[in-house]
Protein backbone atom coordinates (compact mmCIF):
# COMPACT_ATOMS: atom_id res chain seq x y z
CA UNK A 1 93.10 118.42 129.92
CA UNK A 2 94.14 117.18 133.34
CA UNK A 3 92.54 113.95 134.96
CA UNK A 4 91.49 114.08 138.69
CA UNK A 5 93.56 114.20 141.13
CA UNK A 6 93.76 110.23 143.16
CA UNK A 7 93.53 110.88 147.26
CA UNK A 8 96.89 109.54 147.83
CA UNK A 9 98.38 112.58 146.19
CA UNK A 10 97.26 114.82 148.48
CA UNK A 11 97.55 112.44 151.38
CA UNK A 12 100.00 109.46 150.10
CA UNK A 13 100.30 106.17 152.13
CA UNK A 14 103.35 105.19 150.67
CA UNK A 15 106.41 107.68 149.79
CA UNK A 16 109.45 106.48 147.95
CA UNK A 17 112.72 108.30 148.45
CA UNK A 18 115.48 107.55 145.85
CA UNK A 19 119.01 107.95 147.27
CA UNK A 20 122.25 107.36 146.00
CA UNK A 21 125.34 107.39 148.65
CA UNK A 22 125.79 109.93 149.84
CA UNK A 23 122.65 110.17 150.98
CA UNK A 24 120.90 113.35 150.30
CA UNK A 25 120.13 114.36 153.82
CA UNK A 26 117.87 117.66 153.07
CA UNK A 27 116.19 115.32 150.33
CA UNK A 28 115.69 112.63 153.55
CA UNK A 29 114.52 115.17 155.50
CA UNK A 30 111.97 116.63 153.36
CA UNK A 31 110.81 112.68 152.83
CA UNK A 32 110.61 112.32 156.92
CA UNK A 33 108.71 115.62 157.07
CA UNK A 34 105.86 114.24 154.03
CA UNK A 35 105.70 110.79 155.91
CA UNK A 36 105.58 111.48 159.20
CA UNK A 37 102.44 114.76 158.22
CA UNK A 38 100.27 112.09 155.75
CA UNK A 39 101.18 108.55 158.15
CA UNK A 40 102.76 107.34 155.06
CA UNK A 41 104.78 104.20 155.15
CA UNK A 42 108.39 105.61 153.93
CA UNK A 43 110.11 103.54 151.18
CA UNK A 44 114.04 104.15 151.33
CA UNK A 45 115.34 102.85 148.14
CA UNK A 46 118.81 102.73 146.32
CA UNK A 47 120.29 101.55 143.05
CA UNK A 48 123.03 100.16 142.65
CA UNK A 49 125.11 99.21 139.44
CA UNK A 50 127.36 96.17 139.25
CA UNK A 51 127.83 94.32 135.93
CA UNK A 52 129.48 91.16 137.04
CA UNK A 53 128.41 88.77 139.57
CA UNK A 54 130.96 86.10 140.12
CA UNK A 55 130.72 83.89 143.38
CA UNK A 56 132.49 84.98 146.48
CA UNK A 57 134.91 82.57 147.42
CA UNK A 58 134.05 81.04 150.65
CA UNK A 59 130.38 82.11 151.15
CA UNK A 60 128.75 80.44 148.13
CA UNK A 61 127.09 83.70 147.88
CA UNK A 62 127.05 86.44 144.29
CA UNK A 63 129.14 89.67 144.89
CA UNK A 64 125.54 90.96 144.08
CA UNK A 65 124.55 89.46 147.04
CA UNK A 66 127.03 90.71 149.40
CA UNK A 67 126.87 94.57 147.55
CA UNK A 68 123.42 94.18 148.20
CA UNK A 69 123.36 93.67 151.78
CA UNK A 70 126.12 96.24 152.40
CA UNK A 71 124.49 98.99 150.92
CA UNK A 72 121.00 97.54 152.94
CA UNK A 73 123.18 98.44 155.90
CA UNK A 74 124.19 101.44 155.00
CA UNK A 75 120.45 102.63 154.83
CA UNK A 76 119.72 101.06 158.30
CA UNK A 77 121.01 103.83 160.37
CA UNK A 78 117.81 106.50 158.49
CA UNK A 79 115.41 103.92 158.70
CA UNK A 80 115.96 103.37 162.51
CA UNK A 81 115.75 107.54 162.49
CA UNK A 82 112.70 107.43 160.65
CA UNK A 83 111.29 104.77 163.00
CA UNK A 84 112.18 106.92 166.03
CA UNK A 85 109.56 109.63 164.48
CA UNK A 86 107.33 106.98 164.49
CA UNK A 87 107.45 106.55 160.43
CA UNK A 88 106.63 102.44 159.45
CA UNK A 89 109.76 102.50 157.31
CA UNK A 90 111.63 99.66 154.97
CA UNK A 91 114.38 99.47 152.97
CA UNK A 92 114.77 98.19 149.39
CA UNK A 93 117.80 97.70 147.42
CA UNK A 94 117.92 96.70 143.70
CA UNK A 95 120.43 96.42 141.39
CA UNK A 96 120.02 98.14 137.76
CA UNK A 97 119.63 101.28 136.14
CA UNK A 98 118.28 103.87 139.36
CA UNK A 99 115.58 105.68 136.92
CA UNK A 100 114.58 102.30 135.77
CA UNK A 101 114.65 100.56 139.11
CA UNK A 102 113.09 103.79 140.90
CA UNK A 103 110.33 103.60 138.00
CA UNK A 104 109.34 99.83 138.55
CA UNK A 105 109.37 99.76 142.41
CA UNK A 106 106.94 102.79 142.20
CA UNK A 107 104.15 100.61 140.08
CA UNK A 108 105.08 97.32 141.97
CA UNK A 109 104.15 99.01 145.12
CA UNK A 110 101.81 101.14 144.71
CA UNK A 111 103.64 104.42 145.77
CA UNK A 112 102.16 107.69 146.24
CA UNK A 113 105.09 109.93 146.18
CA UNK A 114 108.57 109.38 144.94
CA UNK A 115 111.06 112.20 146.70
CA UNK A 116 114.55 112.29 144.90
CA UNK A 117 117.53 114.89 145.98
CA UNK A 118 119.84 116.53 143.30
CA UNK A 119 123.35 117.60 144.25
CA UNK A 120 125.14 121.04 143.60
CA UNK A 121 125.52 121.27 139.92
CA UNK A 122 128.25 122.09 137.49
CA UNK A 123 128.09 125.10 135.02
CA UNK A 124 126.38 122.70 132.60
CA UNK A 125 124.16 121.18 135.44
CA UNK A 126 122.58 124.23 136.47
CA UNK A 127 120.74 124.02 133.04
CA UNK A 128 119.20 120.27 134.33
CA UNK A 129 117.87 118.82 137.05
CA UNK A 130 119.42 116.01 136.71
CA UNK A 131 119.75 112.83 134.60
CA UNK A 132 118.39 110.62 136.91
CA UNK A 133 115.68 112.71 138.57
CA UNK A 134 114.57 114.27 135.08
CA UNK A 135 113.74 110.31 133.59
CA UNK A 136 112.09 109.76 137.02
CA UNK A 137 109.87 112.93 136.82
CA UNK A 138 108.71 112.62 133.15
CA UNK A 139 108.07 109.21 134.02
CA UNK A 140 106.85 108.15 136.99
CA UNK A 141 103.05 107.83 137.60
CA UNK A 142 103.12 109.40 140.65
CA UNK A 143 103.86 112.98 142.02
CA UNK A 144 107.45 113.41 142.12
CA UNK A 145 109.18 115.97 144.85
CA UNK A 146 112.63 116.83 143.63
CA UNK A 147 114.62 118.46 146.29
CA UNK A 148 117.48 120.34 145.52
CA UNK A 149 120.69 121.04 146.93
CA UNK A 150 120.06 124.50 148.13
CA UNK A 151 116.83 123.49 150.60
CA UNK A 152 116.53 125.82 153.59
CA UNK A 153 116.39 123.00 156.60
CA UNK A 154 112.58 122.84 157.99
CA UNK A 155 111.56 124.96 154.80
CA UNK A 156 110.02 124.06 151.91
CA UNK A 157 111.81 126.06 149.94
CA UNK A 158 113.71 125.45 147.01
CA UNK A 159 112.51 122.15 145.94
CA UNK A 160 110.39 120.94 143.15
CA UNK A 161 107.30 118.72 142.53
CA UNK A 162 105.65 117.52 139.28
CA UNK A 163 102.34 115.79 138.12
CA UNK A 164 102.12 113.71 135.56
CA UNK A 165 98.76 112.46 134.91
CA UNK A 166 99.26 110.04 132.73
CA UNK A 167 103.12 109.45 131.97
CA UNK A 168 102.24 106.81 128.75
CA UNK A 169 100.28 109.66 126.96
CA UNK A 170 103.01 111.83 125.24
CA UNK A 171 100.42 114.55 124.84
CA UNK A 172 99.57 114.60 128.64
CA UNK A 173 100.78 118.19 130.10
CA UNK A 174 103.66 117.64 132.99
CA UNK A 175 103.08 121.21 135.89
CA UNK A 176 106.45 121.53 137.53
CA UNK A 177 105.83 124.20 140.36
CA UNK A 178 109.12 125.82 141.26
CA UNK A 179 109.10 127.30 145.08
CA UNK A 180 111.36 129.47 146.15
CA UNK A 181 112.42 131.97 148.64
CA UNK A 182 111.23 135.12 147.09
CA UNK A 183 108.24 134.43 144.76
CA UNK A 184 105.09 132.99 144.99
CA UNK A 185 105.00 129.00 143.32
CA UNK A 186 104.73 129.34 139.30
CA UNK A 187 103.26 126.28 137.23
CA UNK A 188 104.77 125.42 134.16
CA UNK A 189 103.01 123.58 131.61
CA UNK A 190 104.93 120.93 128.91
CA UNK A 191 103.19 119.04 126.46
């Protein structure tokens, strides 16, 4: 049985895209095109993993720190595009696990929509979507776009989205709708 849908699925105020470096940039795009049709604020977030944090000689400052505020800037230059379209737009770095991470901003901030890009798979990868984006969809609370690596510019082709309506129930059925060039989208149901 599937719970009602919340308004800010169909209309979200707040989108979350999840990038690694490099940046995704049909995955961005897709994220611009959601924001800038709803008015949602646009959340560009990254991950990054760095066990150690020793103190950087000189600055008093964690290498944390520092990684921290160069990968910031390396987000700056799409959230000065996305403010160009007119898109309120911040960027968030954390450092951790990016499923985890992606997972907790999404209920800290009340996010709408998480968009996440995949990359051009292996032979083995063309079975998954990806670790990162597969722990993100059959978790996240939200709708999750997953935009894949074949996307057709200005299209929404090729990309995937998934509703889970309530991600703690194990029993709760997750649709993934698959859209692509030649066939209507097809639902499929796991419970």
């Amino acid at each position: 049985m599937v719970t009602a849908i919340k308004p800010g699925w169909s209309r979200p105020a707040a989108i979350l895209f999840a990038s690694e470096i490099p940046v995704n940039e049909k995955a961005f795009g897709f994220a611009l095109a959601e924001a800038a049709e709803s008015g949602a604020e646009l959340i560009l977030f990254h991950a990054y993993d760095s066990s150690d944090s020793p103190v950087s000689q000189g600055t008093g400052k964690s290498s944390n720190y520092l990684i921290s505020q160069a990968e910031r800037q390396r987000f700056e230059p799409l959230a000065q595009r996305a403010g160009k379209l007119g898109i309120r737009c911040k960027v968030v770095v954390r450092q951790g696990s990016a499923a985890e991470q992606i997972l907790t901003l999404a209920r800290e901030q009340r996010i709408d929509r998480i968009v996440i890009g995949t990359h051009t798979p292996g032979p083995v990868g063309k079975l998954l979507v990806g670790s990162v984006a597969e722990e993100v969809l059959r978790n996240a609370p939200v709708p999750v776009n997953i935009v894949g690596p074949e996307v057709i510019e200005g299209s929404y082709r090729h990309f995937s989205s998934a509703l889970s309506c309530a991600p703690s129930a194990r029993r709760t059925p997750v649709a993934l709708w698959s859209v692509s060039q030649r066939s209507w989208p097809r639902a499929t149901t796991r419970a």
